[in-house]
PDB file of N, CA and C in Angstrom:
ATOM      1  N   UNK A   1     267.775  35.614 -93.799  1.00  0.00           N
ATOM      2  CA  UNK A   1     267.118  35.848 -92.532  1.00  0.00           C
ATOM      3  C   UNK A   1     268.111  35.841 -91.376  1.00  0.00           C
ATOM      4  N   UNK A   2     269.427  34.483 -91.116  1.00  0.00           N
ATOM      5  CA  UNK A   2     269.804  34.744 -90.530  1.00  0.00           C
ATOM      6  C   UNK A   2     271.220  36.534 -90.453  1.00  0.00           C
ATOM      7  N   UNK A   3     271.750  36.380 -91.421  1.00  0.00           N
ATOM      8  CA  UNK A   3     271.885  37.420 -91.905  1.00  0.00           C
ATOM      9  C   UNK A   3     270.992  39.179 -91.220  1.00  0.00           C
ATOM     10  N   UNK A   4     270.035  38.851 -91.376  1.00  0.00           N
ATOM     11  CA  UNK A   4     269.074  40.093 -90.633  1.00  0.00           C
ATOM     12  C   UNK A   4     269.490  40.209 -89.488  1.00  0.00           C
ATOM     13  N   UNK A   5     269.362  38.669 -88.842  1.00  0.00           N
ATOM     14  CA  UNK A   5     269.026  38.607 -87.456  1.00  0.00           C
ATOM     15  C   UNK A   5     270.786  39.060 -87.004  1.00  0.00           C
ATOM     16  N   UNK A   6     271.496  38.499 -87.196  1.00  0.00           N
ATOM     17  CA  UNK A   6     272.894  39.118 -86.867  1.00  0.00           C
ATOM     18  C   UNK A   6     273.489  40.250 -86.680  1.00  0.00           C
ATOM     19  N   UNK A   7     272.460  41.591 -88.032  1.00  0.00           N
ATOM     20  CA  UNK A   7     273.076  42.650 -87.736  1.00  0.00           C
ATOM     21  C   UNK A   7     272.156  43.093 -87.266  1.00  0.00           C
ATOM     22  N   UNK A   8     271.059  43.075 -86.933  1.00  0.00           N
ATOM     23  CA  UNK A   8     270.611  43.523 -85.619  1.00  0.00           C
ATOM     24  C   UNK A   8     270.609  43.227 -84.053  1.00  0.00           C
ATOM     25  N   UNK A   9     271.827  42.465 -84.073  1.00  0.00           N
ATOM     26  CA  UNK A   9     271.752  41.854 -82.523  1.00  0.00           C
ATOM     27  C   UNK A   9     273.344  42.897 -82.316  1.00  0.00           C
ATOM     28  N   UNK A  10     274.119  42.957 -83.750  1.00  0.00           N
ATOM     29  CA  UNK A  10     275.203  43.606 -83.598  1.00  0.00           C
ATOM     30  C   UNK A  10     274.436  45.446 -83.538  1.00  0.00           C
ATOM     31  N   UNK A  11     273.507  45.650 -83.522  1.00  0.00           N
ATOM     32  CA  UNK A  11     272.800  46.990 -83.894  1.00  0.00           C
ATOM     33  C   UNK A  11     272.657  47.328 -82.239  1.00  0.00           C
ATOM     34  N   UNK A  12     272.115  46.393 -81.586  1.00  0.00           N
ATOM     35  CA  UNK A  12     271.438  46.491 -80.444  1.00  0.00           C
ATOM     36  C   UNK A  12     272.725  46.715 -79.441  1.00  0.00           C
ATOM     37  N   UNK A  13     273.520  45.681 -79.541  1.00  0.00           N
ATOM     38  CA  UNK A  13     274.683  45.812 -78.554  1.00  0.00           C
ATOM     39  C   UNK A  13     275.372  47.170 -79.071  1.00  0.00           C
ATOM     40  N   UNK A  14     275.341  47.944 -80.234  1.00  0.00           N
ATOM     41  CA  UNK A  14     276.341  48.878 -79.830  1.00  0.00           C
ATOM     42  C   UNK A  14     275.501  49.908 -79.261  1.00  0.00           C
ATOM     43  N   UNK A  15     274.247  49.995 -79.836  1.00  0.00           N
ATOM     44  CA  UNK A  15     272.780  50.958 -79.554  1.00  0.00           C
ATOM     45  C   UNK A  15     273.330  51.031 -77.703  1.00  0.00           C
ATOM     46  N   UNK A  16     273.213  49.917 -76.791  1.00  0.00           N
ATOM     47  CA  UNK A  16     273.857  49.781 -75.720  1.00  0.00           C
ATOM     48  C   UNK A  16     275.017  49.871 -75.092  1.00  0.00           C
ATOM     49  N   UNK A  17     276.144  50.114 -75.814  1.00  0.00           N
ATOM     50  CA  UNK A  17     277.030  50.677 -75.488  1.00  0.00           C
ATOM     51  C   UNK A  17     277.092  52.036 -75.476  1.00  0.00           C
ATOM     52  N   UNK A  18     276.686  52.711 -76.793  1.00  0.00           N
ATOM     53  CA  UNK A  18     276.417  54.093 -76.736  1.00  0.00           C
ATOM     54  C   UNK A  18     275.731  54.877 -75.653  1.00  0.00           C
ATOM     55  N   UNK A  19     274.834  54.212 -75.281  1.00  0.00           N
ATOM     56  CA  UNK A  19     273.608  54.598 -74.186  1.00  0.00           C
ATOM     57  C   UNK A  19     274.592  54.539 -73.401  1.00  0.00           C
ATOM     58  N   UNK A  20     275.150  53.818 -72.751  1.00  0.00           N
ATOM     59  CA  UNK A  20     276.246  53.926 -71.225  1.00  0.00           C
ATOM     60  C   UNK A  20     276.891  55.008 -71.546  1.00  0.00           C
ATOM     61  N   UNK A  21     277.585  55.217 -72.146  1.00  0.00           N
ATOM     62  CA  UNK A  21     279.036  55.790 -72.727  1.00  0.00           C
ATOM     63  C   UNK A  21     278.333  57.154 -72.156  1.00  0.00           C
ATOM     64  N   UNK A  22     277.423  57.588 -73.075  1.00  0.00           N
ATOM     65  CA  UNK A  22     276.397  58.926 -73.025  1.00  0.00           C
ATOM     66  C   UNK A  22     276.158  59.312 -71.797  1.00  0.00           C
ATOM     67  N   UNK A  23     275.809  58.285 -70.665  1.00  0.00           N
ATOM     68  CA  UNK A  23     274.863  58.880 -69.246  1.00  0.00           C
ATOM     69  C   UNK A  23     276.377  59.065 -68.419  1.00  0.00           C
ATOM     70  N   UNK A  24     277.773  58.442 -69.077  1.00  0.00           N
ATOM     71  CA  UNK A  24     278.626  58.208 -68.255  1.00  0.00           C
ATOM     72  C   UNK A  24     279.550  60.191 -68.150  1.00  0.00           C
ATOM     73  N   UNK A  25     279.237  59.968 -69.627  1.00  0.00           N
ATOM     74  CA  UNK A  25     280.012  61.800 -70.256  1.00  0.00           C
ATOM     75  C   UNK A  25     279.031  62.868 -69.211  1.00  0.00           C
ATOM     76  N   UNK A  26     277.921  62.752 -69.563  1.00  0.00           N
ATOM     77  CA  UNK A  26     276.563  63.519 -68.810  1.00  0.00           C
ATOM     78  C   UNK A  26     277.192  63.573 -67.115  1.00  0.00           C
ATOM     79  N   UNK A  27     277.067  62.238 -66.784  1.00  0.00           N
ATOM     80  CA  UNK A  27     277.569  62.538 -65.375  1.00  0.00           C
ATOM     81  C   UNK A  27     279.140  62.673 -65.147  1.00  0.00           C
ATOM     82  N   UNK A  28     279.466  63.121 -65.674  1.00  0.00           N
ATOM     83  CA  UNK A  28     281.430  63.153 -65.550  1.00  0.00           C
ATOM     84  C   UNK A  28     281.271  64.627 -65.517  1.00  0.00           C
ATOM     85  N   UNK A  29     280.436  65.424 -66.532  1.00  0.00           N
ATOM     86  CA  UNK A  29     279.923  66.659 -66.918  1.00  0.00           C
ATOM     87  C   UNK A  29     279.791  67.170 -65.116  1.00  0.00           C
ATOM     88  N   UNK A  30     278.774  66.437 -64.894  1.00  0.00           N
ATOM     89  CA  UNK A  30     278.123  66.857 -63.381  1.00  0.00           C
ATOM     90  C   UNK A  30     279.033  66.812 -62.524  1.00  0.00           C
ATOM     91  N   UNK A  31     279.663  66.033 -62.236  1.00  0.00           N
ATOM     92  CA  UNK A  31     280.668  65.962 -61.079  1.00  0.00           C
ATOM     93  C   UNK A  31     281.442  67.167 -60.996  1.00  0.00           C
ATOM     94  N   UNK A  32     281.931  67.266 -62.315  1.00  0.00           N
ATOM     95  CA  UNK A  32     283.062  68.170 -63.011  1.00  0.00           C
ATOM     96  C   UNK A  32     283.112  69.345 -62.422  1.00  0.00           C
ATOM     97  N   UNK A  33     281.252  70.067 -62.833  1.00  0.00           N
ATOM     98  CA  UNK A  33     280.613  71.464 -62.496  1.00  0.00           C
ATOM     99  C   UNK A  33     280.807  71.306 -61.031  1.00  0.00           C
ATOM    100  N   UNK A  34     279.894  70.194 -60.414  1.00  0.00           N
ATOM    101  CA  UNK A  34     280.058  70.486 -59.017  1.00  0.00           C
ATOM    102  C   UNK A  34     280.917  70.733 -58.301  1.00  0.00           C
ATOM    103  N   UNK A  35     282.266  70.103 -58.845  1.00  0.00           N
ATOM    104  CA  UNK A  35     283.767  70.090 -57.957  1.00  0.00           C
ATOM    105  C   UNK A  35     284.522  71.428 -58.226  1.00  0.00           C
ATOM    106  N   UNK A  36     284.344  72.170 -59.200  1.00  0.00           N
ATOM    107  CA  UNK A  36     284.538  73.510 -59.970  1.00  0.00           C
ATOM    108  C   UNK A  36     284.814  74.741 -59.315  1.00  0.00           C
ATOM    109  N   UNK A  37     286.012  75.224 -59.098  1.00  0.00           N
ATOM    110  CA  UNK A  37     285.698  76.279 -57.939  1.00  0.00           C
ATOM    111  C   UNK A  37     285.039  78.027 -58.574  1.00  0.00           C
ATOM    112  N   UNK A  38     284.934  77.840 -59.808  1.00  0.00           N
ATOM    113  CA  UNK A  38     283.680  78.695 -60.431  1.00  0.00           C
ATOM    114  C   UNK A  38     282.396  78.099 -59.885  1.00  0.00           C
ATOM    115  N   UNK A  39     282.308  77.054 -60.042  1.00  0.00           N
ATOM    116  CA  UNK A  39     280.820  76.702 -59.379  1.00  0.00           C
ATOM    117  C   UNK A  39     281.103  77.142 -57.684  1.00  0.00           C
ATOM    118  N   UNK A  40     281.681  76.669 -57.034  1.00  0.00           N
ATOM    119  CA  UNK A  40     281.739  76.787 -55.538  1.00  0.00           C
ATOM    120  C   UNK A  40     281.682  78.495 -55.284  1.00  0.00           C
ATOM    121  N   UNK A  41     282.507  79.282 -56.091  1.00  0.00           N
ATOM    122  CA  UNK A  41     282.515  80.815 -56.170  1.00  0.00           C
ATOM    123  C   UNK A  41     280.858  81.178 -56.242  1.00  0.00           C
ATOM    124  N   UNK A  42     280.403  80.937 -57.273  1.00  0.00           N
ATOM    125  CA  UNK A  42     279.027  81.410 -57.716  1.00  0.00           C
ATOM    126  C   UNK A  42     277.614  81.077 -56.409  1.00  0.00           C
ATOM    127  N   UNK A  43     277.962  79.497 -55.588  1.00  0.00           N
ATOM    128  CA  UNK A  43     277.024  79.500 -54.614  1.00  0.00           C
ATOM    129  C   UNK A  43     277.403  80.158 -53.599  1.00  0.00           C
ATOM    130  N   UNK A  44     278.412  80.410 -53.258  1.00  0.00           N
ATOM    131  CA  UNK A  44     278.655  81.735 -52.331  1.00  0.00           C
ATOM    132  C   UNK A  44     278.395  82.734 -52.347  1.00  0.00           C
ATOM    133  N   UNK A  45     278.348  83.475 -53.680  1.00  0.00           N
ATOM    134  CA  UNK A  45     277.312  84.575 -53.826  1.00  0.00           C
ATOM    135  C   UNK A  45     275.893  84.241 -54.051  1.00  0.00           C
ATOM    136  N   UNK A  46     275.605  83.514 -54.110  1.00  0.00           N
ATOM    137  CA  UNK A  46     273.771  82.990 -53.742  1.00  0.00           C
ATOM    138  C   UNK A  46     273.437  83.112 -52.289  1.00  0.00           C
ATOM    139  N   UNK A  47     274.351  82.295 -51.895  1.00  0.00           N
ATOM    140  CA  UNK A  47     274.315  82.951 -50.261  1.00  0.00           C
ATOM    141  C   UNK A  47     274.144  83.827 -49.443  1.00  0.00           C
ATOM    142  N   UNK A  48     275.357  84.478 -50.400  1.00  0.00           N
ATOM    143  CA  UNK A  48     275.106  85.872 -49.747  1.00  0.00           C
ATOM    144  C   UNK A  48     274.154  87.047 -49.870  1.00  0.00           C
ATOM    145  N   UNK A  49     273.685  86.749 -51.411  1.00  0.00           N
ATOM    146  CA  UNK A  49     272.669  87.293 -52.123  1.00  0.00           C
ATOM    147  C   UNK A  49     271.247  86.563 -50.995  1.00  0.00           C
ATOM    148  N   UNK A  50     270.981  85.405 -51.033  1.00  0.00           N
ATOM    149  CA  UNK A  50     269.949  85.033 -49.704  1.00  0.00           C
ATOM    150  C   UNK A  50     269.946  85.978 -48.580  1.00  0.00           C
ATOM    151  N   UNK A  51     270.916  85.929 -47.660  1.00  0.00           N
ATOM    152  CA  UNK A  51     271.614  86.913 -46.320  1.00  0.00           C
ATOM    153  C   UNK A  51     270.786  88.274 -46.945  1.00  0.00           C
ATOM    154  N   UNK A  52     271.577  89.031 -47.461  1.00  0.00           N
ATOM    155  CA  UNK A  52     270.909  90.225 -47.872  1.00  0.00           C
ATOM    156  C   UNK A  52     269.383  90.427 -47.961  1.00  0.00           C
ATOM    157  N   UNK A  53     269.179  89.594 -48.803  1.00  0.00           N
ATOM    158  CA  UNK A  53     267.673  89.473 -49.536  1.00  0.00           C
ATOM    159  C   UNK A  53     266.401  89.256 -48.129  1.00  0.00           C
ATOM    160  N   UNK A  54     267.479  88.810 -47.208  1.00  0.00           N
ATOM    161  CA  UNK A  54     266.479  88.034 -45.937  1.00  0.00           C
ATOM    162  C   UNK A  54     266.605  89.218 -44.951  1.00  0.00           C
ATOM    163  N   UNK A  55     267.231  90.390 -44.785  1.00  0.00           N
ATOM    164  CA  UNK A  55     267.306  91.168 -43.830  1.00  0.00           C
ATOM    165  C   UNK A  55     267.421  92.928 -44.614  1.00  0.00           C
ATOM    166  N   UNK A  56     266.305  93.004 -44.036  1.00  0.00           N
ATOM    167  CA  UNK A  56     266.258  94.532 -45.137  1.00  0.00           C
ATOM    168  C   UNK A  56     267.756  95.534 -44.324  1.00  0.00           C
ATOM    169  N   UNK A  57     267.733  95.735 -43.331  1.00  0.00           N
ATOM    170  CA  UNK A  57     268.680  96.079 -42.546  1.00  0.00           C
ATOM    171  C   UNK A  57     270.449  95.874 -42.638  1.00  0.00           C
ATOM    172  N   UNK A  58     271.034  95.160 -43.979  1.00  0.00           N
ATOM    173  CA  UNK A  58     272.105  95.026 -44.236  1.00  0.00           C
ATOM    174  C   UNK A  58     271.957  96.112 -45.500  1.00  0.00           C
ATOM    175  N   UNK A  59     273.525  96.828 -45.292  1.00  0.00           N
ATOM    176  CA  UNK A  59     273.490  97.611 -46.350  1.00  0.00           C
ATOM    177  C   UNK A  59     274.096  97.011 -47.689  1.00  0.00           C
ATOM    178  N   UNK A  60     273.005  97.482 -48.990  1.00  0.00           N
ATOM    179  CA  UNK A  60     273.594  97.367 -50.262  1.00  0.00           C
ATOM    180  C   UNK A  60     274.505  98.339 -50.567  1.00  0.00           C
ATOM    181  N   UNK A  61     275.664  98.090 -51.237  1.00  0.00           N
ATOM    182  CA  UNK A  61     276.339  99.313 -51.716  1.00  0.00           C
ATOM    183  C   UNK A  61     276.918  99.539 -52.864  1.00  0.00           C
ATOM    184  N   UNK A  62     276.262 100.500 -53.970  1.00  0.00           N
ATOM    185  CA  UNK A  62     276.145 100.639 -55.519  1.00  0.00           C
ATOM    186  C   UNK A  62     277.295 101.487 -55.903  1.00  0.00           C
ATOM    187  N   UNK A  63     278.203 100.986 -56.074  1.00  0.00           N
ATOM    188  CA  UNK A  63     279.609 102.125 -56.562  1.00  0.00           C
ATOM    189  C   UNK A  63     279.819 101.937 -57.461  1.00  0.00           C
ATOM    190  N   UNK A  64     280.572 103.012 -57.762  1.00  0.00           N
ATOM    191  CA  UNK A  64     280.577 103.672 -59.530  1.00  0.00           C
ATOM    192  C   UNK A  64     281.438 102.925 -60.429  1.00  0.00           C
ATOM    193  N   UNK A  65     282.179 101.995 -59.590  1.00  0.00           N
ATOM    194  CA  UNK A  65     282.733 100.600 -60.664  1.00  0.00           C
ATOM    195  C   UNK A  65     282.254 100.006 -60.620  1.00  0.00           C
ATOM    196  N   UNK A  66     280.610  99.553 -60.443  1.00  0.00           N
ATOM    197  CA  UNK A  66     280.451  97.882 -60.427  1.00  0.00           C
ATOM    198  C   UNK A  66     279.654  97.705 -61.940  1.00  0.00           C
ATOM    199  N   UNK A  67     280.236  96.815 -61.891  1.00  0.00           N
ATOM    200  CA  UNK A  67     279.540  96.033 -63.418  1.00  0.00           C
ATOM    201  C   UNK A  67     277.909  96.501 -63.234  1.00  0.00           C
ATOM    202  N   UNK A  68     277.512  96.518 -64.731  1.00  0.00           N
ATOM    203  CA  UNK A  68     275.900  96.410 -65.016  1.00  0.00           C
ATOM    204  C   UNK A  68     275.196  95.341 -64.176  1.00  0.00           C
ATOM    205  N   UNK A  69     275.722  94.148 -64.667  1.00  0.00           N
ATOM    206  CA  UNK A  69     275.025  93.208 -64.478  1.00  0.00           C
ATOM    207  C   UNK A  69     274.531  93.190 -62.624  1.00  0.00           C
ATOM    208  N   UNK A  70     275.743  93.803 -62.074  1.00  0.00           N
ATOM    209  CA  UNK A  70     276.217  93.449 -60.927  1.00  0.00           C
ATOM    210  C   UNK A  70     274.736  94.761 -60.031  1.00  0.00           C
ATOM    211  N   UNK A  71     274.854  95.564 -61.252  1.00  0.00           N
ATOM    212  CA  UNK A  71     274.152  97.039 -60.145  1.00  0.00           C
ATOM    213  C   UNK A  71     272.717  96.259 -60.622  1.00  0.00           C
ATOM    214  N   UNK A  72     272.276  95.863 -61.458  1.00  0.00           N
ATOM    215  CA  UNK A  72     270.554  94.959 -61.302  1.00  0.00           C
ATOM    216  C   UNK A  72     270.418  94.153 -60.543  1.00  0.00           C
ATOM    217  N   UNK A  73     271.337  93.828 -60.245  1.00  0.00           N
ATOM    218  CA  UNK A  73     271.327  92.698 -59.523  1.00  0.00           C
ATOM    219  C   UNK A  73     271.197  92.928 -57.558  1.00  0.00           C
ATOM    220  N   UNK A  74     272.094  94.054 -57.779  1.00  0.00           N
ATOM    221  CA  UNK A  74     271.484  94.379 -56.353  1.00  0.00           C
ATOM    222  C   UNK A  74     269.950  95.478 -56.605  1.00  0.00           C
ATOM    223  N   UNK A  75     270.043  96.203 -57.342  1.00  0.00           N
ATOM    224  CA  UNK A  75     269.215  96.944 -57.366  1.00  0.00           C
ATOM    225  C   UNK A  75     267.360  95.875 -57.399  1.00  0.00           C
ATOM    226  N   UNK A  76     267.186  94.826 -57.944  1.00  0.00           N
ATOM    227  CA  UNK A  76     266.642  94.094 -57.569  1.00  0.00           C
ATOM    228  C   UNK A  76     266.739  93.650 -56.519  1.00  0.00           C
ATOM    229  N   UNK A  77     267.514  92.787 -55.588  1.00  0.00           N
ATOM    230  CA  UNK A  77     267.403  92.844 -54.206  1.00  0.00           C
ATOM    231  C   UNK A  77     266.667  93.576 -53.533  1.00  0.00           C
ATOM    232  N   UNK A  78     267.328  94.711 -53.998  1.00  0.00           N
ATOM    233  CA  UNK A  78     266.853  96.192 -53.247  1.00  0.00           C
ATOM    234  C   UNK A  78     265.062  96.192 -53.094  1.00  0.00           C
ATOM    235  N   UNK A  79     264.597  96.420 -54.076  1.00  0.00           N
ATOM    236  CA  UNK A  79     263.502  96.465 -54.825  1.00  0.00           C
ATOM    237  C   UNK A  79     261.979  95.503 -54.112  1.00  0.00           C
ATOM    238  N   UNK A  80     263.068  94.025 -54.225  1.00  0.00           N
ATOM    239  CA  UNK A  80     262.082  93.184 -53.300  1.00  0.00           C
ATOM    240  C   UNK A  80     262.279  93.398 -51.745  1.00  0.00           C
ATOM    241  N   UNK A  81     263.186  93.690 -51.313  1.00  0.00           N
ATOM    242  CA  UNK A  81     263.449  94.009 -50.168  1.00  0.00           C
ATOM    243  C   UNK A  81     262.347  95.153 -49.874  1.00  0.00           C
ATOM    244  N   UNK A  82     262.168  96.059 -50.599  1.00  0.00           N
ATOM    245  CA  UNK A  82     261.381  96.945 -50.009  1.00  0.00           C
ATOM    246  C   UNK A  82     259.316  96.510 -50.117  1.00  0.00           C
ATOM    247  N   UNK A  83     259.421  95.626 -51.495  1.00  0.00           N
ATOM    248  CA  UNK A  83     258.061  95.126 -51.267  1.00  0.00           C
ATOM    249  C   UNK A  83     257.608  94.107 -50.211  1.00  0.00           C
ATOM    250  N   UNK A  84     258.300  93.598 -49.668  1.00  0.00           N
ATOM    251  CA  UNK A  84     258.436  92.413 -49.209  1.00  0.00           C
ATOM    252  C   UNK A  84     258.383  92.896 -47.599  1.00  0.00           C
ATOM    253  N   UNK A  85     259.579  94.149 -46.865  1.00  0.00           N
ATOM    254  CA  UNK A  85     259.348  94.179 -45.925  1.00  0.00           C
ATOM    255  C   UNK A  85     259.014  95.687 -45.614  1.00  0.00           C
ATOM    256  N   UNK A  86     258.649  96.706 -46.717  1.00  0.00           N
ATOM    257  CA  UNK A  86     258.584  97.890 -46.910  1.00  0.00           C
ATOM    258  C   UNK A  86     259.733  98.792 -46.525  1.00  0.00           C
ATOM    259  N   UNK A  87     260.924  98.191 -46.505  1.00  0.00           N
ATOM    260  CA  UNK A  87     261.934  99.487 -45.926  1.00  0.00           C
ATOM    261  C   UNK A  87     263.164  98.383 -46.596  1.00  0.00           C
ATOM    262  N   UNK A  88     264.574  99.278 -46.565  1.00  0.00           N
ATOM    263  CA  UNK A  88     265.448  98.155 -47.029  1.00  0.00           C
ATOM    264  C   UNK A  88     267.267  99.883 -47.082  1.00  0.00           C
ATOM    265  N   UNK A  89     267.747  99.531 -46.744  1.00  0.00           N
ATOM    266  CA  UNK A  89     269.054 100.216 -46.508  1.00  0.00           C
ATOM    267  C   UNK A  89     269.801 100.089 -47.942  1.00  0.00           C
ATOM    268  N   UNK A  90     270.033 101.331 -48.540  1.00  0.00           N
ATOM    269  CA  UNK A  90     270.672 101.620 -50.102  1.00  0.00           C
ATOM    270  C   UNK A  90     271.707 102.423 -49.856  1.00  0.00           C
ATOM    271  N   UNK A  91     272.982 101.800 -50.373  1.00  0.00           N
ATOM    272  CA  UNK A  91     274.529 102.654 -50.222  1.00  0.00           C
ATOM    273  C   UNK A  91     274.421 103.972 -48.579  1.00  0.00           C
ATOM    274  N   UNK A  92     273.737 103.109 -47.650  1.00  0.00           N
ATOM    275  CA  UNK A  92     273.756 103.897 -46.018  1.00  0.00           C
ATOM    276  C   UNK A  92     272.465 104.325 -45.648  1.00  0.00           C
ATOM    277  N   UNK A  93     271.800 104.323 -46.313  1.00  0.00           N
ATOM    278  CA  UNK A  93     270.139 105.460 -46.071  1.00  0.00           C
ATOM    279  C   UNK A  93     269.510 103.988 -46.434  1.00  0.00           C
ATOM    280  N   UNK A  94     268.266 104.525 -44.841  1.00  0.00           N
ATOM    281  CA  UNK A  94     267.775 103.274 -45.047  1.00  0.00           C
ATOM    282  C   UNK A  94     266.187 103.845 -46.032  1.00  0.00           C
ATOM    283  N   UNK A  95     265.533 103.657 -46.198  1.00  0.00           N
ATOM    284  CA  UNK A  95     264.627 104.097 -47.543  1.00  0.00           C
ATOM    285  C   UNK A  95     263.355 103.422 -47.390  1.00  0.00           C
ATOM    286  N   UNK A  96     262.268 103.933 -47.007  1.00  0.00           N
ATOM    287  CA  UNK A  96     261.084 103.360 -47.145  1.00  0.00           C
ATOM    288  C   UNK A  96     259.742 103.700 -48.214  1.00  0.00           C
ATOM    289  N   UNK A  97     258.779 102.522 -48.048  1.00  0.00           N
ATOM    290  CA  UNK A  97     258.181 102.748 -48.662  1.00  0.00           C
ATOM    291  C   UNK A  97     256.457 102.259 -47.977  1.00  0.00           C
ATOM    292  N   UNK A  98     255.737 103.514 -48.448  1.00  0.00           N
ATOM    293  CA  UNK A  98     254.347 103.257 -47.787  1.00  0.00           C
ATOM    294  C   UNK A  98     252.928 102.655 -48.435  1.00  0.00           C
ATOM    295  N   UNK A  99     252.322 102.296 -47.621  1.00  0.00           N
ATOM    296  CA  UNK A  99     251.235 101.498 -48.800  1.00  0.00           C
ATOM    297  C   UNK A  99     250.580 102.140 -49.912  1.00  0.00           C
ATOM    298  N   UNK A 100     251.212 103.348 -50.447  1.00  0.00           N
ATOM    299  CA  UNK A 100     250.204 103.905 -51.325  1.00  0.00           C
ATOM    300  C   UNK A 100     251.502 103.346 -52.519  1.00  0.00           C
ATOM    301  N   UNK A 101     252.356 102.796 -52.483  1.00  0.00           N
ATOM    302  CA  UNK A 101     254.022 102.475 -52.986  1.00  0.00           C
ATOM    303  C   UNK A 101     254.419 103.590 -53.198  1.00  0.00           C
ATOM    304  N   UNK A 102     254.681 104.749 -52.484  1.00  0.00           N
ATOM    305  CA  UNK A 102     255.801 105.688 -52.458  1.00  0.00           C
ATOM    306  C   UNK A 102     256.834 105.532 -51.805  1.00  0.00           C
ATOM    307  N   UNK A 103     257.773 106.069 -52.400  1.00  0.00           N
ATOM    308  CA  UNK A 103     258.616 105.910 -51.542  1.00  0.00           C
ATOM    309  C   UNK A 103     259.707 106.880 -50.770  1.00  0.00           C
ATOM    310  N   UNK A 104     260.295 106.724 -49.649  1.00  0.00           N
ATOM    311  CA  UNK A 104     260.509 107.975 -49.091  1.00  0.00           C
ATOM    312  C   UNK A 104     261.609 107.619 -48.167  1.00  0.00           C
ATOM    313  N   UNK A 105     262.245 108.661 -47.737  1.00  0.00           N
ATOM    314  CA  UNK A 105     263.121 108.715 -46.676  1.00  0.00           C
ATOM    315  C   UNK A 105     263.292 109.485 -45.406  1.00  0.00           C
ATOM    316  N   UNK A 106     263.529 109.579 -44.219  1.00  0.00           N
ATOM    317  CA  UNK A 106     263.659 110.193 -43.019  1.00  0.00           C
ATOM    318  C   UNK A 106     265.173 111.120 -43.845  1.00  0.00           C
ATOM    319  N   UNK A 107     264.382 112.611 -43.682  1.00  0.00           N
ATOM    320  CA  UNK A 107     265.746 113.408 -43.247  1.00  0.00           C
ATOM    321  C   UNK A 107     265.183 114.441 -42.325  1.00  0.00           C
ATOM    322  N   UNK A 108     266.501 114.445 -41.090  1.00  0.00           N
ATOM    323  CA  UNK A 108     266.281 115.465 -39.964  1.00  0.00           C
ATOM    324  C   UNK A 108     264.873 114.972 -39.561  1.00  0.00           C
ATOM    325  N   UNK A 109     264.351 113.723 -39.417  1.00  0.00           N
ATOM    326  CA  UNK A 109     263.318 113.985 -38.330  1.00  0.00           C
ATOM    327  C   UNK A 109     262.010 113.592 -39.174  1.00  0.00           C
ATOM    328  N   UNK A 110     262.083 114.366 -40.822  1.00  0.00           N
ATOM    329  CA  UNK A 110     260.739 114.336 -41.715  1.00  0.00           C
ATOM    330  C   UNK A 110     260.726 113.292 -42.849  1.00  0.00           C
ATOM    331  N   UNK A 111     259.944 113.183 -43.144  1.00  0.00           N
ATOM    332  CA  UNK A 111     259.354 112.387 -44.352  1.00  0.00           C
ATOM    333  C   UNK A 111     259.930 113.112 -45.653  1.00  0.00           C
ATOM    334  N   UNK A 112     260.932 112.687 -46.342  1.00  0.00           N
ATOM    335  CA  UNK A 112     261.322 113.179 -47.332  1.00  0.00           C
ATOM    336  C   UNK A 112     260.798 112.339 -49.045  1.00  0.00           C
ATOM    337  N   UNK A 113     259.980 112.140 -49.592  1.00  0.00           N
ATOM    338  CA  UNK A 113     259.403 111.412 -50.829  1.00  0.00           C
ATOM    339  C   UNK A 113     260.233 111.816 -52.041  1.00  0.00           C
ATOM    340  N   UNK A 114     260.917 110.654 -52.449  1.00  0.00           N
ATOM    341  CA  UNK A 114     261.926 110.571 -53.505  1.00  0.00           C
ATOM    342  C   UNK A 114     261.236 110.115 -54.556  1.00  0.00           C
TER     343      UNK A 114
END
């Protein structure tokens, strides 16, 4: 019995050491990311991605090198930008859209539907 009781008191204390050790790696992890200048890079483009996203009136601009990932990514912007405030500026032309969801552009003066 005493025997039992021993290696479970030795069970418990390491059970408790482990547990620290664990939340200590976890948050070393966190600091790590946060201090990271990949992390610091990436909320700067959140930012800026916000900025954009908040003013239909800044131009997006889709050129013929940008990554995939990169052209959904504005092209979404784009997208809510126009549901959101019905008009939104794409590589210079600003581009609207009317409540029936068409969408269209001013050339020379007229209603041009793209």
């Amino acid at each position: 019995m005493i025997l039992f009781l021993i290696f479970l008191i030795i069970f418990l204390i390491c059970k408790i050491i482990n547990s620290k050790k664990t939340k200590n790696i976890k948050l070393n992890k966190f600091k790590d990311k946060m201090q990271s200048t990949q992390f610091n890079i990436e909320r700067i483009f959140l930012r800026e991605e916000e900025k954009t996203f908040s003013n239909p009136n800044i131009n997006i601009y889709i050129g013929i090198n940008d990554r995939e990932d990169l052209i959904s990514r504005k092209l979404n912007i784009h997208r809510a930008r126009l549901s959101k405030f019905k008009k939104s500026k794409l590589n210079g032309e600003m581009i609207f859209q009317d409540d029936d969801q068409r969408i269209y552009k001013f050339y020379n003066g007229k209603k041009v539907y793209l």
